[in-house]
Every structure is written in structure tokens, then in C-alpha cells.
C-alpha atoms as a PDB file:
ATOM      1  CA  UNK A   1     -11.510   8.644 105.923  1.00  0.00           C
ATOM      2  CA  UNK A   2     -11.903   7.692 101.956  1.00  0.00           C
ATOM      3  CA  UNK A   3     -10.360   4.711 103.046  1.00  0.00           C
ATOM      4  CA  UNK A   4     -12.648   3.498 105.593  1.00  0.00           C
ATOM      5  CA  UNK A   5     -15.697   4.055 103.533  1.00  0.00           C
ATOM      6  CA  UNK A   6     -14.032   2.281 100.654  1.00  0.00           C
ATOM      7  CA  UNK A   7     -13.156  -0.910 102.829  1.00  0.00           C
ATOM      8  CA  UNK A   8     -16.812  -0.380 104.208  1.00  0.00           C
ATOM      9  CA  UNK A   9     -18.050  -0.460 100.876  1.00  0.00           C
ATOM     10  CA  UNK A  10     -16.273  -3.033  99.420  1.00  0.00           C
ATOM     11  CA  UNK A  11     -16.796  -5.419 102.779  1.00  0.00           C
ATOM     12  CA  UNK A  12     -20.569  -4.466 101.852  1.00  0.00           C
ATOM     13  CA  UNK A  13     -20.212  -6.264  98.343  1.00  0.00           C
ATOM     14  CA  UNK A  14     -18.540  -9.187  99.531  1.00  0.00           C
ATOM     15  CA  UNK A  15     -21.475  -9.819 102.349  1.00  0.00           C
ATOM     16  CA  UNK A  16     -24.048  -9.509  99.750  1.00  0.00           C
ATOM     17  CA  UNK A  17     -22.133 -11.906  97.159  1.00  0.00           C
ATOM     18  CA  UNK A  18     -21.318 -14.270 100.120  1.00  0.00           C
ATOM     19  CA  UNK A  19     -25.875 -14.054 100.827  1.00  0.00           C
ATOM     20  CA  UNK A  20     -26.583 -15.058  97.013  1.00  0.00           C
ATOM     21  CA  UNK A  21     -23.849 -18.220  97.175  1.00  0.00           C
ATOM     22  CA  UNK A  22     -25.630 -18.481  99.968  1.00  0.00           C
ATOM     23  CA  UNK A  23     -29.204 -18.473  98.533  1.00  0.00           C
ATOM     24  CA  UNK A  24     -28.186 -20.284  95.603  1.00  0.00           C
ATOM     25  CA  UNK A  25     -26.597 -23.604  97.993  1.00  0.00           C
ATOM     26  CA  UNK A  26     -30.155 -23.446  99.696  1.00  0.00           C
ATOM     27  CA  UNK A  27     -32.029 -23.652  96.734  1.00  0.00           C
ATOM     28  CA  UNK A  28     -29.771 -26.972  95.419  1.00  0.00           C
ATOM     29  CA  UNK A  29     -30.297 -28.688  98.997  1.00  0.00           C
ATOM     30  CA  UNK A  30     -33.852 -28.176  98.986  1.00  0.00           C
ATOM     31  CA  UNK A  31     -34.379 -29.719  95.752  1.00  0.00           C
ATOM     32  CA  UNK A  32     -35.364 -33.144  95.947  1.00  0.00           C
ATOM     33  CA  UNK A  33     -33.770 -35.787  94.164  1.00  0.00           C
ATOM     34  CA  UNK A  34     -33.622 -36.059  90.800  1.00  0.00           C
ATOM     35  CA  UNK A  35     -33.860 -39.248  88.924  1.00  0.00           C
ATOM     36  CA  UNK A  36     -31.725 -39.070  85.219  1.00  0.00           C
ATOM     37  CA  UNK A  37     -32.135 -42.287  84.248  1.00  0.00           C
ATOM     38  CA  UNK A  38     -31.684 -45.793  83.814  1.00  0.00           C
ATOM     39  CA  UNK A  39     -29.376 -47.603  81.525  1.00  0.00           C
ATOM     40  CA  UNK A  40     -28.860 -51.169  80.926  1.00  0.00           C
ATOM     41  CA  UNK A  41     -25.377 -52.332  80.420  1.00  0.00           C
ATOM     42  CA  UNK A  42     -24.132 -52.970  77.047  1.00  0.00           C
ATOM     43  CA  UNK A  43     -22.477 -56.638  77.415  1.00  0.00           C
ATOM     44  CA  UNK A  44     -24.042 -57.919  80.341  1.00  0.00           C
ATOM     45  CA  UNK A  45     -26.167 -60.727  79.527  1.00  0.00           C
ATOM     46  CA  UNK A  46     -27.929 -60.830  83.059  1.00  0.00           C
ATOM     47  CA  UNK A  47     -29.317 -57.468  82.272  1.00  0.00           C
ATOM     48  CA  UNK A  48     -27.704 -55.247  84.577  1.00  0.00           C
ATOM     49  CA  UNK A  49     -28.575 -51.432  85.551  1.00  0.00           C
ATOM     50  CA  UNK A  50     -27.204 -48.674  86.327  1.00  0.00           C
ATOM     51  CA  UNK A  51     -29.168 -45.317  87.714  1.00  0.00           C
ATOM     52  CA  UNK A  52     -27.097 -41.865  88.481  1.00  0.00           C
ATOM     53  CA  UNK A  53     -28.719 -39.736  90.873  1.00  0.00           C
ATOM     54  CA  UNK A  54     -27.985 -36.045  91.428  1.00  0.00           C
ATOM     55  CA  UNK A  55     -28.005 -34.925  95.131  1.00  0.00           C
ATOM     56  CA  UNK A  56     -28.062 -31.425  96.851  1.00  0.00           C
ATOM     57  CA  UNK A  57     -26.067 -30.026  94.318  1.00  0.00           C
ATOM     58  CA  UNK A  58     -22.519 -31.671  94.592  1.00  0.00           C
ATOM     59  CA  UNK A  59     -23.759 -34.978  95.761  1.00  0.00           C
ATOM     60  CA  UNK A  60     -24.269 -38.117  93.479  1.00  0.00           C
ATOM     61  CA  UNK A  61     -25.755 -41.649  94.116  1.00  0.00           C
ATOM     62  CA  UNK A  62     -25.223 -44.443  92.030  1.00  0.00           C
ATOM     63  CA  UNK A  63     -27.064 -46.910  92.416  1.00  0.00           C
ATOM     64  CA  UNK A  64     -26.111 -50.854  90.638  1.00  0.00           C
ATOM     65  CA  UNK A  65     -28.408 -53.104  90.317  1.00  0.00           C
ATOM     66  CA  UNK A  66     -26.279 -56.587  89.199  1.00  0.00           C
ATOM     67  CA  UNK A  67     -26.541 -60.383  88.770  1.00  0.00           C
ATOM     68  CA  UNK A  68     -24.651 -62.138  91.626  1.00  0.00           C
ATOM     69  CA  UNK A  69     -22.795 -64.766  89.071  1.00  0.00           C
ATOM     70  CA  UNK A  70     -22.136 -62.937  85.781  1.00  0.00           C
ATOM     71  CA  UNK A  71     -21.538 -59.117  87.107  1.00  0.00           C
ATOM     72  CA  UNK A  72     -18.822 -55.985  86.997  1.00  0.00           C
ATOM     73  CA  UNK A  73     -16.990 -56.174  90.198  1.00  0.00           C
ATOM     74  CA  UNK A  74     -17.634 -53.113  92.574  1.00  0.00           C
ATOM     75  CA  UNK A  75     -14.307 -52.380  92.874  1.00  0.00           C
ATOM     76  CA  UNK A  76     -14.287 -51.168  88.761  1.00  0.00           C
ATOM     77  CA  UNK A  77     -17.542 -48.833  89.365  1.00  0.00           C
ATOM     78  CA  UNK A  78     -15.703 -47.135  92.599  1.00  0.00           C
ATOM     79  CA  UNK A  79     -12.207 -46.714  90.474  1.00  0.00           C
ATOM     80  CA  UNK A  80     -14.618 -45.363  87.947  1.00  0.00           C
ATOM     81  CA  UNK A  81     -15.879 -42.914  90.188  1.00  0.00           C
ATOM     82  CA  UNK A  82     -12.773 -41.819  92.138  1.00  0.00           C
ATOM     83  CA  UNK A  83     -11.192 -41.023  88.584  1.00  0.00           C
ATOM     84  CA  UNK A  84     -14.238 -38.692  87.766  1.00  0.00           C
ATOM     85  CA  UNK A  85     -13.449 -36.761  90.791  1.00  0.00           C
ATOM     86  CA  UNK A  86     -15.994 -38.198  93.155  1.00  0.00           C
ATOM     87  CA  UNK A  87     -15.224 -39.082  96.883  1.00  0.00           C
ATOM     88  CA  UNK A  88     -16.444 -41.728  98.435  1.00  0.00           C
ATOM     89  CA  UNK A  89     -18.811 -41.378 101.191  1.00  0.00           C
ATOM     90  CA  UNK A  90     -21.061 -44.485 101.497  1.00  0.00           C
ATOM     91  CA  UNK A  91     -21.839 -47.281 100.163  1.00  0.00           C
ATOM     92  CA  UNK A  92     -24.251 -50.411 100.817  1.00  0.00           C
ATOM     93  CA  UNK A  93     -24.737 -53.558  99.094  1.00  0.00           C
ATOM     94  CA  UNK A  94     -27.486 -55.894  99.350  1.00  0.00           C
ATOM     95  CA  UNK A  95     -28.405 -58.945  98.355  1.00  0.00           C
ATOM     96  CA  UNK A  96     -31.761 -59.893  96.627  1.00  0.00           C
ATOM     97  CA  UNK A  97     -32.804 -63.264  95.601  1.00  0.00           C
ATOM     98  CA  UNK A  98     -30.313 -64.023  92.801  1.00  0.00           C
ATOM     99  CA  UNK A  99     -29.301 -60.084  92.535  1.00  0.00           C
ATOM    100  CA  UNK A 100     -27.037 -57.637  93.989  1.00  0.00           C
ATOM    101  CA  UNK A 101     -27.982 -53.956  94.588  1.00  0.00           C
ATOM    102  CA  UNK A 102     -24.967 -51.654  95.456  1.00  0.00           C
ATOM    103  CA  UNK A 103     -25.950 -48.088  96.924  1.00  0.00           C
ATOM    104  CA  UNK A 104     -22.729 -45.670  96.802  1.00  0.00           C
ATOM    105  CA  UNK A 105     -23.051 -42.215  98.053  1.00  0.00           C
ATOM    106  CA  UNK A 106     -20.328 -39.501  96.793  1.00  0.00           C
ATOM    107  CA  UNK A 107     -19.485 -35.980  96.369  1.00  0.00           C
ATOM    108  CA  UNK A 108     -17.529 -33.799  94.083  1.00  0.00           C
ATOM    109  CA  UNK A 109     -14.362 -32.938  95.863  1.00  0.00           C
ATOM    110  CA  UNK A 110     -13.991 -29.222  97.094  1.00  0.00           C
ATOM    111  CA  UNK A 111     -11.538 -27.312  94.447  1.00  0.00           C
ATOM    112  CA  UNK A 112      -8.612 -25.379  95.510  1.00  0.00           C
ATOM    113  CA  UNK A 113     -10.570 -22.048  94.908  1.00  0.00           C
ATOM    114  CA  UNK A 114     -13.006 -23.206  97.129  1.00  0.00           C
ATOM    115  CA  UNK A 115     -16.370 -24.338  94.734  1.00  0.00           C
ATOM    116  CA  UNK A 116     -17.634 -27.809  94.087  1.00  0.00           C
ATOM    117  CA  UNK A 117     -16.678 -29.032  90.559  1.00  0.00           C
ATOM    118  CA  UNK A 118     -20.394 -29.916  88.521  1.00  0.00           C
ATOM    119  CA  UNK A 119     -20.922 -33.273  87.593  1.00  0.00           C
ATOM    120  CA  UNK A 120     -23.077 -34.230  84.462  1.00  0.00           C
ATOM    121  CA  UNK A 121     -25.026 -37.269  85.498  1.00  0.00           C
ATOM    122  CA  UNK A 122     -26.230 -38.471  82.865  1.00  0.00           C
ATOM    123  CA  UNK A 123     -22.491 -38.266  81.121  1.00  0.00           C
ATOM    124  CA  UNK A 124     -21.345 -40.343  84.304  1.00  0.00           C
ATOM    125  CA  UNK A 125     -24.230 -42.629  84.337  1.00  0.00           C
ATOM    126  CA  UNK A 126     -23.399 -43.462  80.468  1.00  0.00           C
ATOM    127  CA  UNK A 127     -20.025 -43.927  81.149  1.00  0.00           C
ATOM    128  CA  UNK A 128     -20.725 -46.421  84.187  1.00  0.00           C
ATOM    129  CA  UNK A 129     -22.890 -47.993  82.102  1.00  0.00           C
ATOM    130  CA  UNK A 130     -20.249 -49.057  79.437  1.00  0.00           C
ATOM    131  CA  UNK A 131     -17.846 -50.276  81.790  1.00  0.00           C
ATOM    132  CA  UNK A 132     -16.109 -52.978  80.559  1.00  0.00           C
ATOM    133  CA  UNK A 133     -17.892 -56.608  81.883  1.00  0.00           C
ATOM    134  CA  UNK A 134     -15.842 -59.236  83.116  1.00  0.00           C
ATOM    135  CA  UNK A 135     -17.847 -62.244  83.825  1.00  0.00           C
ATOM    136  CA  UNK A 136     -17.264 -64.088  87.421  1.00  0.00           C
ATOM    137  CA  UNK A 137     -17.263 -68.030  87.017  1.00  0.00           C
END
């Protein structure tokens, strides 16, 4: 009989942990975005930008704002990105006058224990931003 109550008990504490997580994921998706910032890359001549975006809580969006001639292939900002531990979910480019504007959606990958890693957004929008710039002729 101890037993039962103990397993009744302890199933008790595990609902109520599982309703804060819960709570807690809620709160993060109703939070609107949440703009960190914009930062101009370092070599790029053409003046191009950068802005890191945290979403719901384990989402990001990057968003690249480049010169068509003299720009960082999208290929080196999505390499970037997979090696922080981001996946991949969407991305969009358009083109705008004599500009490029790349939209990529991502999310942390889920961890073997079963949580979403954090990401610091403004440490990934700094290091995105210093990416090394290989003009296109």
C-alpha cells in the first residue's frame, strides 16, 4: 500500500514539473520577436548587414542584407550556422535593386536529454558578422 501512495506521489511531482515546462514554453512562444541588433560587416566595402533574431524560444532568424557583386556567399553564413548547432528550416532570398536580402529560419537542435540548447544571439550575430568576405568578380 506504501508503495502505491509513493508512486502516486511521486507521479504527482512529475505532472506538476511537466505543467511549469509547460508554462514556461508558453510564455517563450508568446513573446514576440525580439530584435538584438544590427551589425555591419567588418570588410565589406558595400556595407553589408547582418540582424539575429530570437524566435519562440529555440528559434532564430537571420536575416542578410548583401550587395549582389561584392558579397559573402550564402553558402558560408548556412555552414556558419549548422556548426553553431542550428538546423535549417527556411530560407528565402530576394532580390532588391542592386541588393540581396537572404531570410533563413532555424532552430536549435533537440539534445539527447530532451531540452533545446540556448543560443546567444547577439554572440551569433557578432560572429556572422565577422565572417570572412570573399569578394565575387
Amino acid at each position: 500500500m506504501q508503495e502505491t501512495v509513493s508512486y502516486i506521489q511521486h507521479m504527482q511531482r512529475r505532472i506538476q514539473q511537466l505543467k511549469d515546462k509547460r508554462d514556461k514554453l508558453r510564455e517563450l512562444a508568446n513573446q514576440t520577436m525580439v530584435i538584438i541588433g544590427t551589425t555591419e560587416t567588418l570588410n565589406s566595402s558595400e556595407r553589408d548587414s547582418v540582424v539575429v533574431r530570437a524566435k519562440d524560444g529555440i528559434g532564430i532568424q537571420v536575416v542578410l542584407d548583401t550587395a549582389t557583386k561584392h558579397r559573402l556567399p550564402l553558402s558560408i553564413f548556412v555552414q556558419a550556422l549548422v556548426a553553431e548547432g542550428l538546423e535549417i528550416l527556411n530560407c528565402i532570398s530576394n532580390r532588391l535593386n542592386e541588393r540581396f536580402i537572404h531570410t533563413i529560419e532555424c532552430q536549435t537542435i533537440l539534445k539527447d536529454d530532451g531540452c533545446y540548447p540556448t543560443i546567444d544571439a547577439s554572440m551569433l550575430q557578432h560572429k556572422l558578422a565577422n565572417l570572412e568576405y570573399y569578394p565575387l568578380d
